[in-house]
N, C-alpha and C. Protein backbone atom coordinates (compact mmCIF):
# COMPACT_ATOMS: atom_id res chain seq x y z
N UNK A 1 20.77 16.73 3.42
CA UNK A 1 19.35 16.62 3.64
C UNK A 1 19.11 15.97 5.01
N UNK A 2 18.03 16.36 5.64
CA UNK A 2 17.47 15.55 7.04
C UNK A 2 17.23 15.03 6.97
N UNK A 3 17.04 13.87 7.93
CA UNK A 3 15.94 12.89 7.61
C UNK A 3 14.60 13.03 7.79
N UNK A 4 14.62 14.52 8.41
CA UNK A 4 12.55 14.61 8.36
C UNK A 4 12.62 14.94 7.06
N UNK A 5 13.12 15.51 6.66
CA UNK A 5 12.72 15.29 5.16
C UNK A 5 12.15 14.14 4.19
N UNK A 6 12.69 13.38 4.33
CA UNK A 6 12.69 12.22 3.65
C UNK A 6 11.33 11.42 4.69
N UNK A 7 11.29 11.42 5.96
CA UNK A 7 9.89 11.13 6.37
C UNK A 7 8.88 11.06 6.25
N UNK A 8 9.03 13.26 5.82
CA UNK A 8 7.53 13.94 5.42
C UNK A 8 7.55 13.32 4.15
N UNK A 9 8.51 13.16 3.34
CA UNK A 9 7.62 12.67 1.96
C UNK A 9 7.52 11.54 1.73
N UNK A 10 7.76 10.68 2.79
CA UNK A 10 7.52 8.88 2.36
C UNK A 10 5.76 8.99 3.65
N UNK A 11 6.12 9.87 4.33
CA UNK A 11 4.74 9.94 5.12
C UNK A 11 3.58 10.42 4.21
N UNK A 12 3.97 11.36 3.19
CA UNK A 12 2.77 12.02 1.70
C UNK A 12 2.54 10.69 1.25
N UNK A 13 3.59 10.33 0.69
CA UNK A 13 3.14 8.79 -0.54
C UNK A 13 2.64 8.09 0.47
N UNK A 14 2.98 7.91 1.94
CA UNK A 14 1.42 6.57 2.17
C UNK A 14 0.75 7.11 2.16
N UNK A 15 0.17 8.45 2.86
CA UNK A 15 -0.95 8.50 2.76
C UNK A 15 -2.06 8.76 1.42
N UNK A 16 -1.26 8.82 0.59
CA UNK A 16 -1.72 8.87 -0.69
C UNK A 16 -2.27 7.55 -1.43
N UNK A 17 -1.09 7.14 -1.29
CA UNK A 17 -1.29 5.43 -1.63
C UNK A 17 -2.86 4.83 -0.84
N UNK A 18 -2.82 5.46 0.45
CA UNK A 18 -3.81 4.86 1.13
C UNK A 18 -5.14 5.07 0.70
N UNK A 19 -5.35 6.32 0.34
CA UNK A 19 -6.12 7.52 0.28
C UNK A 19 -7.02 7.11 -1.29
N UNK A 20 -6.06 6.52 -2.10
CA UNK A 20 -6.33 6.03 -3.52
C UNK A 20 -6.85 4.74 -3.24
N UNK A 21 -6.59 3.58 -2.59
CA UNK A 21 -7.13 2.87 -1.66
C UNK A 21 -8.96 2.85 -1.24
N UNK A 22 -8.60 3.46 -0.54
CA UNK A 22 -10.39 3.96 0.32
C UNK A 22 -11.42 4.56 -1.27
N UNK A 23 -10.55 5.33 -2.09
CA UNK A 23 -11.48 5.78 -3.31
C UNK A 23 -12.14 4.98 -4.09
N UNK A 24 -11.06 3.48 -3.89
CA UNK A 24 -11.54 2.72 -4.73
C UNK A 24 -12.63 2.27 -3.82
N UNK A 25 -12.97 1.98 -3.07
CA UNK A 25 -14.22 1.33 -1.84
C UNK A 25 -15.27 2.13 -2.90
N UNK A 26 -16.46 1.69 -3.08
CA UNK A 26 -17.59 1.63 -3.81
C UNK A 26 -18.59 1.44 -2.87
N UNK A 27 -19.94 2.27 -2.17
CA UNK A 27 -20.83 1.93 -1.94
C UNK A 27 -21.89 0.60 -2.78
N UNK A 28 -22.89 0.04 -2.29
CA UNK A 28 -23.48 -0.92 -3.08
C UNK A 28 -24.93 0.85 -3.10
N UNK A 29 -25.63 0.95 -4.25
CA UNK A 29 -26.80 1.23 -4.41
C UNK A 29 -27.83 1.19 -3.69
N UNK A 30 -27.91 0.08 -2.92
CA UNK A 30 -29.36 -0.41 -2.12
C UNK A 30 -28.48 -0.20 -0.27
N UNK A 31 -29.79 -0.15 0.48
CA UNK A 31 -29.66 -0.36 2.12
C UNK A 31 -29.54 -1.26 2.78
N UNK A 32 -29.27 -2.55 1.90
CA UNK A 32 -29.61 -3.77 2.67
C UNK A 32 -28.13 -4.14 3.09
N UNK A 33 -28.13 -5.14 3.73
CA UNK A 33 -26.99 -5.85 4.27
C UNK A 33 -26.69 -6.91 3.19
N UNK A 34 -27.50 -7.29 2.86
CA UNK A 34 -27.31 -8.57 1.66
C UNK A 34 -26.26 -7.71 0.36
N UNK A 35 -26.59 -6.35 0.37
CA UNK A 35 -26.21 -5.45 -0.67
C UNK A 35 -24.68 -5.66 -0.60
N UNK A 36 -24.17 -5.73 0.63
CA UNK A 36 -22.82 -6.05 0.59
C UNK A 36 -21.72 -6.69 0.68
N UNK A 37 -22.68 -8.17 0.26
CA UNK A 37 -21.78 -9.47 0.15
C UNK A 37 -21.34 -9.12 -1.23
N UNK A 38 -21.45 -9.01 -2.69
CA UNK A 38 -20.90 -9.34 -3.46
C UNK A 38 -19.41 -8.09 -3.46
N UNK A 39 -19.40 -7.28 -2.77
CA UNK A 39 -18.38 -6.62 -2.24
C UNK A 39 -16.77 -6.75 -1.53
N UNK A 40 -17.43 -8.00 -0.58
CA UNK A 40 -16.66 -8.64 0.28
C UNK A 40 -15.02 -9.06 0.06
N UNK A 41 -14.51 -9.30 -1.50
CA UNK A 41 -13.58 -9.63 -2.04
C UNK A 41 -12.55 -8.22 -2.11
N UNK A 42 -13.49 -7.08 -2.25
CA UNK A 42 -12.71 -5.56 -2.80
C UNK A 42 -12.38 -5.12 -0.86
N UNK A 43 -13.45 -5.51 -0.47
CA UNK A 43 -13.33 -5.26 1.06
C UNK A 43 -12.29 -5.77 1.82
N UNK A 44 -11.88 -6.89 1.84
CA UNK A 44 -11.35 -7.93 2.34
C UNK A 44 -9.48 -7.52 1.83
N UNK A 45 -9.77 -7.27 -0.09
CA UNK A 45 -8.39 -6.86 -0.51
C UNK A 45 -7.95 -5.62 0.06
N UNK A 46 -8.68 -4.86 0.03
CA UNK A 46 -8.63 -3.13 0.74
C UNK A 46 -7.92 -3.41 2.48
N UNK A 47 -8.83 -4.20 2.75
CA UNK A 47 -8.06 -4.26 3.95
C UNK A 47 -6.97 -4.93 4.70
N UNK A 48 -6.36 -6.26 3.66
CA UNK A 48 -5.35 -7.28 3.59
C UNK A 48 -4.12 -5.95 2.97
N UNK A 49 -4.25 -4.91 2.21
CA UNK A 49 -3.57 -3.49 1.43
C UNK A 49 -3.55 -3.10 2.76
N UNK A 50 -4.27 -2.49 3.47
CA UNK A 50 -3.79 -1.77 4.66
C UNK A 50 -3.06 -2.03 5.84
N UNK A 51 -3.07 -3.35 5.97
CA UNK A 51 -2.24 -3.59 7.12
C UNK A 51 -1.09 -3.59 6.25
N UNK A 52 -0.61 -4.20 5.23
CA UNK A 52 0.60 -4.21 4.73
C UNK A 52 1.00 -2.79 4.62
N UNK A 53 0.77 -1.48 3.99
CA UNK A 53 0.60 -0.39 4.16
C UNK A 53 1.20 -0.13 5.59
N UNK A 54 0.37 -0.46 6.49
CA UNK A 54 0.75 0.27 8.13
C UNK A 54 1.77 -0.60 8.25
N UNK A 55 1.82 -1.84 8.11
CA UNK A 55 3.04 -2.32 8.49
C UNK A 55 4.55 -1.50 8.10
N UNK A 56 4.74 -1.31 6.81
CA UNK A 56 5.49 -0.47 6.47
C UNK A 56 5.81 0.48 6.71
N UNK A 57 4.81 1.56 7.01
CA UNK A 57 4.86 2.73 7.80
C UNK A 57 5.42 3.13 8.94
N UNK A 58 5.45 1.18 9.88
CA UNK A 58 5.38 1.41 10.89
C UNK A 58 6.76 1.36 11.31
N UNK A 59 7.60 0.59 9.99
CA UNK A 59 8.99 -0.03 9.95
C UNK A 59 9.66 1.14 9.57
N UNK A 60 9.38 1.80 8.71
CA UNK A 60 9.97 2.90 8.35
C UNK A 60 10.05 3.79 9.15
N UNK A 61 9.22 4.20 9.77
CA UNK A 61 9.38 4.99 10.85
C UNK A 61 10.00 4.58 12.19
N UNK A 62 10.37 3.23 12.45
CA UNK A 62 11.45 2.63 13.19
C UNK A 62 13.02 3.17 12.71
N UNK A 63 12.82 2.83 11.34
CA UNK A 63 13.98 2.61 10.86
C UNK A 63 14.64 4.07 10.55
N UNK A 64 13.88 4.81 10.71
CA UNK A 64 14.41 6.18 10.26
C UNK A 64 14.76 7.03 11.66
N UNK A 65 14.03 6.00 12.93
CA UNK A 65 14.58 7.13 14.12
C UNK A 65 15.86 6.30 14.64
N UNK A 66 16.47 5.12 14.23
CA UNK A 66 18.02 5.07 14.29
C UNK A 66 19.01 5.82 13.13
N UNK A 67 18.06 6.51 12.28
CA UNK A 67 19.07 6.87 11.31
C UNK A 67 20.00 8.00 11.65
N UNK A 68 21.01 8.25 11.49
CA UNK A 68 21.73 9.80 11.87
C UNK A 68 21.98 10.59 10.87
N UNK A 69 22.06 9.94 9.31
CA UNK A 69 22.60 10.66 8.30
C UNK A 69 21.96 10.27 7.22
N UNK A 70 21.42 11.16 6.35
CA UNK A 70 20.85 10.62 4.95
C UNK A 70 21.46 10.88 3.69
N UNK A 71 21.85 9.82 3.01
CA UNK A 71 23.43 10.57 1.65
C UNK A 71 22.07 9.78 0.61
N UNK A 72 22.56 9.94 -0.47
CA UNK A 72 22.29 9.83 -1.58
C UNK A 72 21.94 7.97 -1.72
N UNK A 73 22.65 7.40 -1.39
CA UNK A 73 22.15 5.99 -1.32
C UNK A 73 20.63 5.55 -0.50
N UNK A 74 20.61 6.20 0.63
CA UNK A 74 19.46 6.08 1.06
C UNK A 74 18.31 6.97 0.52
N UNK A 75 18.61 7.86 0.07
CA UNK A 75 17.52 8.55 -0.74
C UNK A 75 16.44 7.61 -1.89
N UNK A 76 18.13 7.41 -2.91
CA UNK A 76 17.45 6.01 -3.98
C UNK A 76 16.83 4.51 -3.51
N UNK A 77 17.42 4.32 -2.07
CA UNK A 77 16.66 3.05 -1.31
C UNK A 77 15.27 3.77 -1.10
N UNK A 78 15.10 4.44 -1.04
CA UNK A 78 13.64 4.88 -0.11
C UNK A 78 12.91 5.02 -1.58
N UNK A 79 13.14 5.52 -2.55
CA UNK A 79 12.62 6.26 -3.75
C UNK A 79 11.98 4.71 -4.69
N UNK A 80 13.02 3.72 -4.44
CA UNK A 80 12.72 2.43 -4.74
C UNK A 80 11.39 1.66 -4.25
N UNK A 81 11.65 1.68 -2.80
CA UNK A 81 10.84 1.36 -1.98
C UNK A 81 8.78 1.91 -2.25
N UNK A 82 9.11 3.36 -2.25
CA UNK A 82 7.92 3.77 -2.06
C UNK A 82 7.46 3.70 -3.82
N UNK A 83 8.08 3.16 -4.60
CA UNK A 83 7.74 3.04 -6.21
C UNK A 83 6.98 1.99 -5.66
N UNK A 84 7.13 0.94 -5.17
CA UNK A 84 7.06 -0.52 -5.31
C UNK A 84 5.09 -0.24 -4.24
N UNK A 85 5.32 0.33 -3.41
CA UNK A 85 3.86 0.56 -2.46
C UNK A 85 3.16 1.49 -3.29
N UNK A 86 3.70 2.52 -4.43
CA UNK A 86 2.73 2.79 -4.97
C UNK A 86 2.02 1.81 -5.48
N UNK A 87 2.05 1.12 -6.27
CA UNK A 87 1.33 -0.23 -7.10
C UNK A 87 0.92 -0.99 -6.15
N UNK A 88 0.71 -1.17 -5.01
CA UNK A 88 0.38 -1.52 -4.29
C UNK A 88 -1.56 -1.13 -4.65
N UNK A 89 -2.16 -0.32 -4.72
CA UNK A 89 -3.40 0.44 -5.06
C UNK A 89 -4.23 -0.39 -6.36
N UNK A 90 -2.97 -0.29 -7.36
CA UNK A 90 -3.78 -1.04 -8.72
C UNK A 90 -3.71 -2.60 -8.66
N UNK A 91 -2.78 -3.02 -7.74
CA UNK A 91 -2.81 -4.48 -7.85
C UNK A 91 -3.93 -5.01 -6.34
N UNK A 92 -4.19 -4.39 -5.76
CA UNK A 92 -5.46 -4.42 -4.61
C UNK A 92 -6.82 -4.50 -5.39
N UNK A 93 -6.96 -3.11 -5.93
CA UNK A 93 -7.69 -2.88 -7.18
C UNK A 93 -8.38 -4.33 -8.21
N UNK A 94 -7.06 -4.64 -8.12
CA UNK A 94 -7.20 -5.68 -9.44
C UNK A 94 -7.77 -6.98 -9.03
N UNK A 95 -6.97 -7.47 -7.86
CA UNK A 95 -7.31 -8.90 -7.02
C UNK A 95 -8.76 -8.34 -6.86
N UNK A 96 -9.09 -7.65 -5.84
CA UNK A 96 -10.66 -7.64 -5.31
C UNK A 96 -11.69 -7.67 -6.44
N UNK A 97 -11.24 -7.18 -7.46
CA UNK A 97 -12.43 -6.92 -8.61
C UNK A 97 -12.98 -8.13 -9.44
N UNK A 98 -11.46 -9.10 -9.46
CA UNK A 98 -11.39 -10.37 -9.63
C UNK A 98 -11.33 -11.36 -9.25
N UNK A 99 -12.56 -11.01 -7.85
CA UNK A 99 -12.12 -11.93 -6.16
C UNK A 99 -11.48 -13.40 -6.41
N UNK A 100 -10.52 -12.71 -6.73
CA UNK A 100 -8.95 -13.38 -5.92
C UNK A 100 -8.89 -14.29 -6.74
N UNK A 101 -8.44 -14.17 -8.02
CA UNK A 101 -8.32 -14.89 -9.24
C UNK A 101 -6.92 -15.22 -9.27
N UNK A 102 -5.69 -16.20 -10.04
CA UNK A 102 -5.02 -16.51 -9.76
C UNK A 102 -3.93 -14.91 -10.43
N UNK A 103 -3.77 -14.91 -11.53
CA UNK A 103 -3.06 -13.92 -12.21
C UNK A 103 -2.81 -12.42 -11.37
N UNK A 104 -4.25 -11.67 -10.81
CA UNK A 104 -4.34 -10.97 -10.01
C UNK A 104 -3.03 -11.26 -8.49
N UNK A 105 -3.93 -12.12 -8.19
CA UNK A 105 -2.63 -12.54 -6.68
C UNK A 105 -1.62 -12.80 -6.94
N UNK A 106 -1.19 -13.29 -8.03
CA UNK A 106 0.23 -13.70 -8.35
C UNK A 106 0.86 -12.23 -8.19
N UNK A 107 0.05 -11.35 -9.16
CA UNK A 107 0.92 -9.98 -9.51
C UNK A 107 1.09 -9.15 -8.08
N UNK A 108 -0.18 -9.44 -6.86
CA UNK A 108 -0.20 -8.87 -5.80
C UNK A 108 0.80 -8.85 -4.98
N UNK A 109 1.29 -10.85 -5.05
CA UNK A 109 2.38 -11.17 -4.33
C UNK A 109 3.82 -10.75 -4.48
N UNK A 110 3.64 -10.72 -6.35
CA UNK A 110 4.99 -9.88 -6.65
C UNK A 110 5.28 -8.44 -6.42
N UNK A 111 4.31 -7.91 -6.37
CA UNK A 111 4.81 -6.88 -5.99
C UNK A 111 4.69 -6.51 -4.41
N UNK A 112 4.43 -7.18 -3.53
CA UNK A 112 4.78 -6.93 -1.85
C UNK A 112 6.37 -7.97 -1.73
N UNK A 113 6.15 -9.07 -3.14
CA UNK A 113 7.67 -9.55 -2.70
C UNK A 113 8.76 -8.40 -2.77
N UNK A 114 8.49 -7.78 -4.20
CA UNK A 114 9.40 -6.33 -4.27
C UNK A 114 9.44 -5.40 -3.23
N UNK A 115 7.96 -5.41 -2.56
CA UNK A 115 7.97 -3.84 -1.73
C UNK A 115 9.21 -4.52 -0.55
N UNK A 116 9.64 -6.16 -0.28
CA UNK A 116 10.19 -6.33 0.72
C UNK A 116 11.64 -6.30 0.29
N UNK A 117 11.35 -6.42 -0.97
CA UNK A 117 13.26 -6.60 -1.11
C UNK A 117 13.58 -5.08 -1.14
N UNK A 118 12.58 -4.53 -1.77
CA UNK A 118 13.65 -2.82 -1.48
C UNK A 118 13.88 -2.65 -0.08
């Protein structure tokens, strides 16, 4: 296998991941500006998710233009990896909805601690 291979489809899952992300963003009902303070927590998580997101993206795509060969070990490293940034979405999800409750962040942190150990 190539390694664009393995690119194009860790390049699908972010942008997917991301994409599920932005869906969750909720307009407020009304035109006002005031309308979108009680928001601020889903806003704030959405976008604390995206840099971590690009950060990754940005490493991976470092890390894949020293690569020369892709065997089967790196396949299951990568397959690991992008498990761990999926959940990335429901635990964003979860903190913002519960601006930033302890249980929520705990689970947030564990799982970007995971997205780092893969």
């Amino acid at each position: 296998m190539t390694k664009g291979r393995v690119e194009a489809f860790s390049d699908g899952v972010l942008a997917i991941i991301i994409t599920i992300m932005v869906l969750e963003l909720r307009p407020p009902h009304t035109d006002t500006i005031d309308s979108l303070k009680p928001l601020w927590p889903v806003l704030l998580s959405y976008i604390l998710s995206f840099i971590n997101i690009g950060i990754y993206w940005n490493n991976h795509h470092h890390m894949f233009q020293a690569t020369q060969k892709v065997n089967g070990t790196v396949l299951w490293s990568n397959t690991h990896l992008l498990f761990w940034l999926s959940l990335i979405p429901f635990v964003t999800a979860w903190m913002g909805e519960n601006h930033f409750t302890t249980i929520p962040v705990a689970l947030y942190g564990c799982v970007l601690w995971m997205c780092g150990f893969a």
